[in-house]
Protein backbone atom coordinates (compact mmCIF):
# COMPACT_ATOMS: atom_id res chain seq x y z
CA UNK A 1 37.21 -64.62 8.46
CA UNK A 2 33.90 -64.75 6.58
CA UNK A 3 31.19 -62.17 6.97
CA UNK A 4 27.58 -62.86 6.85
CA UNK A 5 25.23 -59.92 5.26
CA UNK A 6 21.43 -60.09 5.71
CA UNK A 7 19.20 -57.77 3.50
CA UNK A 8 16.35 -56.68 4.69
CA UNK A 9 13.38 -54.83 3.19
CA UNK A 10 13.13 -50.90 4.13
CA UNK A 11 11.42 -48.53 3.28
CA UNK A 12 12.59 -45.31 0.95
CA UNK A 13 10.70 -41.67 1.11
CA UNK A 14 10.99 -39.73 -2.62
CA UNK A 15 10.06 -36.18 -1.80
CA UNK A 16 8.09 -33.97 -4.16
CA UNK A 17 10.28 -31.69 -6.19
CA UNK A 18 10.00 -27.94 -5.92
CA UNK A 19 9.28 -26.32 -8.85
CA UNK A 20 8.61 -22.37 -9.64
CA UNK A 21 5.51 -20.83 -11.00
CA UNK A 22 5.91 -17.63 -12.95
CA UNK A 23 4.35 -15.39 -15.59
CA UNK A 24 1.04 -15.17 -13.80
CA UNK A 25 -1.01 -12.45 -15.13
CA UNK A 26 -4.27 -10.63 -13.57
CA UNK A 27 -7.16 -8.16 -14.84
CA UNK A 28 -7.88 -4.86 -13.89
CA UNK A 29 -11.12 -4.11 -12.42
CA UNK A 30 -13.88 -1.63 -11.38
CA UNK A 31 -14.31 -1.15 -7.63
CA UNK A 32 -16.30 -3.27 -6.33
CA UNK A 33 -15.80 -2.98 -2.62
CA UNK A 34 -13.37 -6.15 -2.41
CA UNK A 35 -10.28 -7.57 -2.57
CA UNK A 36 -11.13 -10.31 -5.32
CA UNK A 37 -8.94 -10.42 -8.44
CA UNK A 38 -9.74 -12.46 -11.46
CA UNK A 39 -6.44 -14.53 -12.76
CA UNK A 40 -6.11 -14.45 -16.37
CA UNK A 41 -2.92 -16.22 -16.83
CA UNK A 42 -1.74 -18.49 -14.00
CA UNK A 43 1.67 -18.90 -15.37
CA UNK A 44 4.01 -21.09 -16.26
CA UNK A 45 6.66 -24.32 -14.65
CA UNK A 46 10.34 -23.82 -14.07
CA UNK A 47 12.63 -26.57 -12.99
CA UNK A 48 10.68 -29.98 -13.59
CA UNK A 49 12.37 -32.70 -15.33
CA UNK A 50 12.79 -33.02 -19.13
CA UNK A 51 9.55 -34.40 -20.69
CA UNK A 52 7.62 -34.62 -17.27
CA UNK A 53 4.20 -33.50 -18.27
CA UNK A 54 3.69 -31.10 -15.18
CA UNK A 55 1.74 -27.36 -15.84
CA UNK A 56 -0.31 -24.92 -13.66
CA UNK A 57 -3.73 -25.56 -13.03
CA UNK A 58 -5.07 -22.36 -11.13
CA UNK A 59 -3.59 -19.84 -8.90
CA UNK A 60 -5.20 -17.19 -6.16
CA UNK A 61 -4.96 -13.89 -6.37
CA UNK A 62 -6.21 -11.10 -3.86
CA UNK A 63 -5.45 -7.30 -3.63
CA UNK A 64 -3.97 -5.88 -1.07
CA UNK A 65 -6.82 -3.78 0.01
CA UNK A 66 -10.17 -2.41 -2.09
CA UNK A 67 -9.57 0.73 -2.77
CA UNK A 68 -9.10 2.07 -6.14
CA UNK A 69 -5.36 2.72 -7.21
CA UNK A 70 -3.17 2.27 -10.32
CA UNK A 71 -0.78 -0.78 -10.50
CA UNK A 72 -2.08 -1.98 -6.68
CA UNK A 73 0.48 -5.17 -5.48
CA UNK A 74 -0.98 -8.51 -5.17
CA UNK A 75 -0.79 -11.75 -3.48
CA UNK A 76 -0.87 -14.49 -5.49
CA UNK A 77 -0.97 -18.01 -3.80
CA UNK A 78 -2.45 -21.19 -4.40
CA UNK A 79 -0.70 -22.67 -7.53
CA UNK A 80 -2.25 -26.19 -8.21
CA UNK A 81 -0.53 -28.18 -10.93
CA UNK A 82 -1.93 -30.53 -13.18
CA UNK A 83 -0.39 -33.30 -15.78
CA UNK A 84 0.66 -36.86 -15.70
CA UNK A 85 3.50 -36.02 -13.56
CA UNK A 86 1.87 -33.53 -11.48
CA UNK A 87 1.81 -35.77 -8.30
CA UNK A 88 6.10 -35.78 -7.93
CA UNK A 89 6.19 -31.83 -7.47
CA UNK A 90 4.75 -29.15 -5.45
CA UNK A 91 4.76 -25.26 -6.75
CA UNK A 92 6.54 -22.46 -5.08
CA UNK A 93 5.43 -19.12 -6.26
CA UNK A 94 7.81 -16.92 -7.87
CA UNK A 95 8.05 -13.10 -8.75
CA UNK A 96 4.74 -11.08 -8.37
CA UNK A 97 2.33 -8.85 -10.65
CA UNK A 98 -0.04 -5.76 -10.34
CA UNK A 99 -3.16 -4.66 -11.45
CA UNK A 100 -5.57 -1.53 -11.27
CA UNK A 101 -8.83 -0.87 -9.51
CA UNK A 102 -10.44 1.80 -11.64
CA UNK A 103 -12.87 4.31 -9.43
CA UNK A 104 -16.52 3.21 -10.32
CA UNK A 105 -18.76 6.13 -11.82
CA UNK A 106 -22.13 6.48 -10.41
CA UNK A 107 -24.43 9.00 -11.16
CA UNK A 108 -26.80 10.09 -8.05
CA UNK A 109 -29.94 10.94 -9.20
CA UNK A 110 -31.92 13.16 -6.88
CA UNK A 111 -34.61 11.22 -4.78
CA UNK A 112 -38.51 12.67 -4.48
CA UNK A 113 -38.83 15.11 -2.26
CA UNK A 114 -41.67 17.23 -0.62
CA UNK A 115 -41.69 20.44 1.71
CA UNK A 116 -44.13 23.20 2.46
CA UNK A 117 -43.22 26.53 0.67
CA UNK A 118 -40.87 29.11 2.49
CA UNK A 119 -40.04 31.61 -0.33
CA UNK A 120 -36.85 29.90 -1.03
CA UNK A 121 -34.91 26.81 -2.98
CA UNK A 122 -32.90 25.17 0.13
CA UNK A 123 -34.12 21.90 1.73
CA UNK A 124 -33.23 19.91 4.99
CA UNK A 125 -31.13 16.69 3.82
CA UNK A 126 -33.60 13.67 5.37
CA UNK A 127 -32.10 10.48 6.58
CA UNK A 128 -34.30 8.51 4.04
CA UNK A 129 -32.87 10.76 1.38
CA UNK A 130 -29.25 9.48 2.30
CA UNK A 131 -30.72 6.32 2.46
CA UNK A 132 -32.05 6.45 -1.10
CA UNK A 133 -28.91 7.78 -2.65
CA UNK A 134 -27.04 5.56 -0.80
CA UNK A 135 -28.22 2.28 -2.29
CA UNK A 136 -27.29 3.74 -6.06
CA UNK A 137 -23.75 3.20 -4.92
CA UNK A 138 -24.17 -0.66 -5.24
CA UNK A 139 -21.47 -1.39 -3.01
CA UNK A 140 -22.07 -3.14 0.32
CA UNK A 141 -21.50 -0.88 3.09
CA UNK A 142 -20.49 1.94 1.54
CA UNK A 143 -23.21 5.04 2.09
CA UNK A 144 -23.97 8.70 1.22
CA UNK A 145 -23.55 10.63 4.31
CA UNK A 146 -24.48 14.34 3.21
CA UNK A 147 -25.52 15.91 0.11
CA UNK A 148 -27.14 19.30 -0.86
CA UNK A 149 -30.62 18.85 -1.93
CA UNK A 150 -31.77 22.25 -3.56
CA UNK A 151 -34.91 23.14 -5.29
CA UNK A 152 -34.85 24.70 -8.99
CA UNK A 153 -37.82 27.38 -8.30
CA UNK A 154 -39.58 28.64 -4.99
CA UNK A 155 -43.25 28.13 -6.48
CA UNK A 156 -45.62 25.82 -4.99
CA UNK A 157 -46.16 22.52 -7.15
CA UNK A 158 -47.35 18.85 -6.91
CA UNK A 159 -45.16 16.33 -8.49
CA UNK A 160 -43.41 18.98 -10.97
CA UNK A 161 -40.80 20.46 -9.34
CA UNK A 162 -37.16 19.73 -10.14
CA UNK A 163 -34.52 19.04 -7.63
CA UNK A 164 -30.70 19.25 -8.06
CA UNK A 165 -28.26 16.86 -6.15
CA UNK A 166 -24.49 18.34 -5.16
CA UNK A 167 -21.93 18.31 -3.21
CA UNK A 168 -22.18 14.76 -1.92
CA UNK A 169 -19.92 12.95 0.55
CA UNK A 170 -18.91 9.37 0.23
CA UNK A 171 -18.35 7.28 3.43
CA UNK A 172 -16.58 4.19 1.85
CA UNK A 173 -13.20 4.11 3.55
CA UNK A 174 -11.20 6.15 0.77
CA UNK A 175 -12.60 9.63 1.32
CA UNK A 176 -14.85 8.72 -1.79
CA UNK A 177 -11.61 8.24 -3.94
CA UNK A 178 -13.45 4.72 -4.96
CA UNK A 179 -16.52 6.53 -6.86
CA UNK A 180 -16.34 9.21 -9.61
CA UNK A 181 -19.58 11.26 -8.92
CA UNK A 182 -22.25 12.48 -11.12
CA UNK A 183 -25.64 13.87 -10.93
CA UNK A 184 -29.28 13.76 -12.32
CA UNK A 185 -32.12 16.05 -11.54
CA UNK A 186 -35.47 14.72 -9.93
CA UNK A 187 -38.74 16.33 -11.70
CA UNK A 188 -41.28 15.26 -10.09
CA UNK A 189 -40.59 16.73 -6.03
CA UNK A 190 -43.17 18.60 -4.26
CA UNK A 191 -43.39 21.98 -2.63
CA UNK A 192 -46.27 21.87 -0.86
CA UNK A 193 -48.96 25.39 -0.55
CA UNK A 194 -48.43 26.77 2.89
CA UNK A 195 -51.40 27.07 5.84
CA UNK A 196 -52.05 30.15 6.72
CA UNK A 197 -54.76 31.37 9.66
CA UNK A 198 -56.70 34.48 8.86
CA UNK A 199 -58.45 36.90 11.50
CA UNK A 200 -60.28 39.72 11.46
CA UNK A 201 -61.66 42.34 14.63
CA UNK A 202 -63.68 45.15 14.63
CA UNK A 203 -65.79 47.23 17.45
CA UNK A 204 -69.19 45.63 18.02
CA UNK A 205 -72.23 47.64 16.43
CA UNK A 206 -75.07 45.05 15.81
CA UNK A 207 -74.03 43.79 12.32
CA UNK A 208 -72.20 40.68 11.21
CA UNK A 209 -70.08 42.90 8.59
CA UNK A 210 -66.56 43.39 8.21
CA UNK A 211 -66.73 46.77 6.43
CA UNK A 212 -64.06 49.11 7.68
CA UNK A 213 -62.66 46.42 10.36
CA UNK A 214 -58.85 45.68 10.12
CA UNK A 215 -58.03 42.86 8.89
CA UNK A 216 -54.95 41.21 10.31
CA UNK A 217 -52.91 37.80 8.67
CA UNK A 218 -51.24 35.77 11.55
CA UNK A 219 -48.79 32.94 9.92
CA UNK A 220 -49.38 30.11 12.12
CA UNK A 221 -46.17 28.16 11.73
């Protein structure tokens, strides 16, 4: 018996081919205090169809942390493709790459300082003075939190004495393992002359003179 067939229009989904990006490359870098990694190769297309004009546009890439290490993994993502084809694939990233975060040098140069004179070179570490070494570190966050401040000679001076910075400690998440630390003398610190009271007693016998009297030094500290 005779069959009847009626067409009817449908619709029909193509889905975007998968293809592989691969061959990515990213720079080393100084530490900086973040994560960010400058692509300098984002790779090349695997599988797309003979003479389909489909390559990578740009990929993401972030380390894993901030601290400074040799060969650190990263993650690359992203992976935007360009080309007259572009629009019939989507990218799948494939295989992975390393890079280095080289420990920034710094050199802390000892702030001005001022104290009164004691006989000796030591000096009490001042909040300000962590404060001042701490912004030479040019990284957001990460601070000084001690360093020996010592003076070069005992002498009282104004604006000519020298200072030498030491021993610092870096708070910056990597037990200071991010900086490598140098130091410059300040030369124009300040040990300020030291006050001293003077007194003098004698048995009264009708004169304003001193002659013969004691004379005793108190150090009024």
């Amino acid at each position: 018996f005779p069959v009847t067939i009626a067409l009817t229009n449908g619709t029909l989904t193509v889905g975007r081919k998968t293809i592989s990006i691969s061959g990515f490359a990213v720079a080393d870098k100084t530490y900086d205090g973040t994560t960010i990694a400058t692509v300098t190769n984002a790779g090349n297309v695997f599988g797309q169809l003979a003479n389909d004009a489909v390559s990578v546009s740009s990929v993401t890439a972030t380390f894993g942390n901030k601290n400074a290490g040799q060969n650190k993994a990263l993650t690359i993502s992203g992976g935007t493709l360009t080309g007259a084809d572009a629009d019939n694939y989507q990218s799948l990233i494939s295989g992975s790459t390393t890079a280095t975060i080289t420990a920034k040098a710094v050199t802390l140069t000892a702030p001005v300082i001022a104290k009164s004179y004691d006989g000796g070179l030591t000096y009490t570490t001042q909040a300000a003075d962590l404060s001042a070494l701490s912004s030479q570190l040019g990284v957001s966050g990460d601070t000084v939190t001690a360093v020996t401040l010592a003076f070069t000679n005992q002498n009282a001076g104004t604006s000519n004495k020298t200072i030498t910075p030491s021993a610092a400690t870096i708070s910056d998440g990597n037990a200071g393992n991010n900086y490598i630390i140098s130091y410059a003398n300040n030369t124009t610190s300040t040990i300020n002359k030291k006050t001293v009271s003077l007194s003098a007693v004698k048995t009264y016998d009708g004169s304003t003179s001193l002659t013969g009297a004691r004379d005793e030094y108190r150090d009024w500290e």
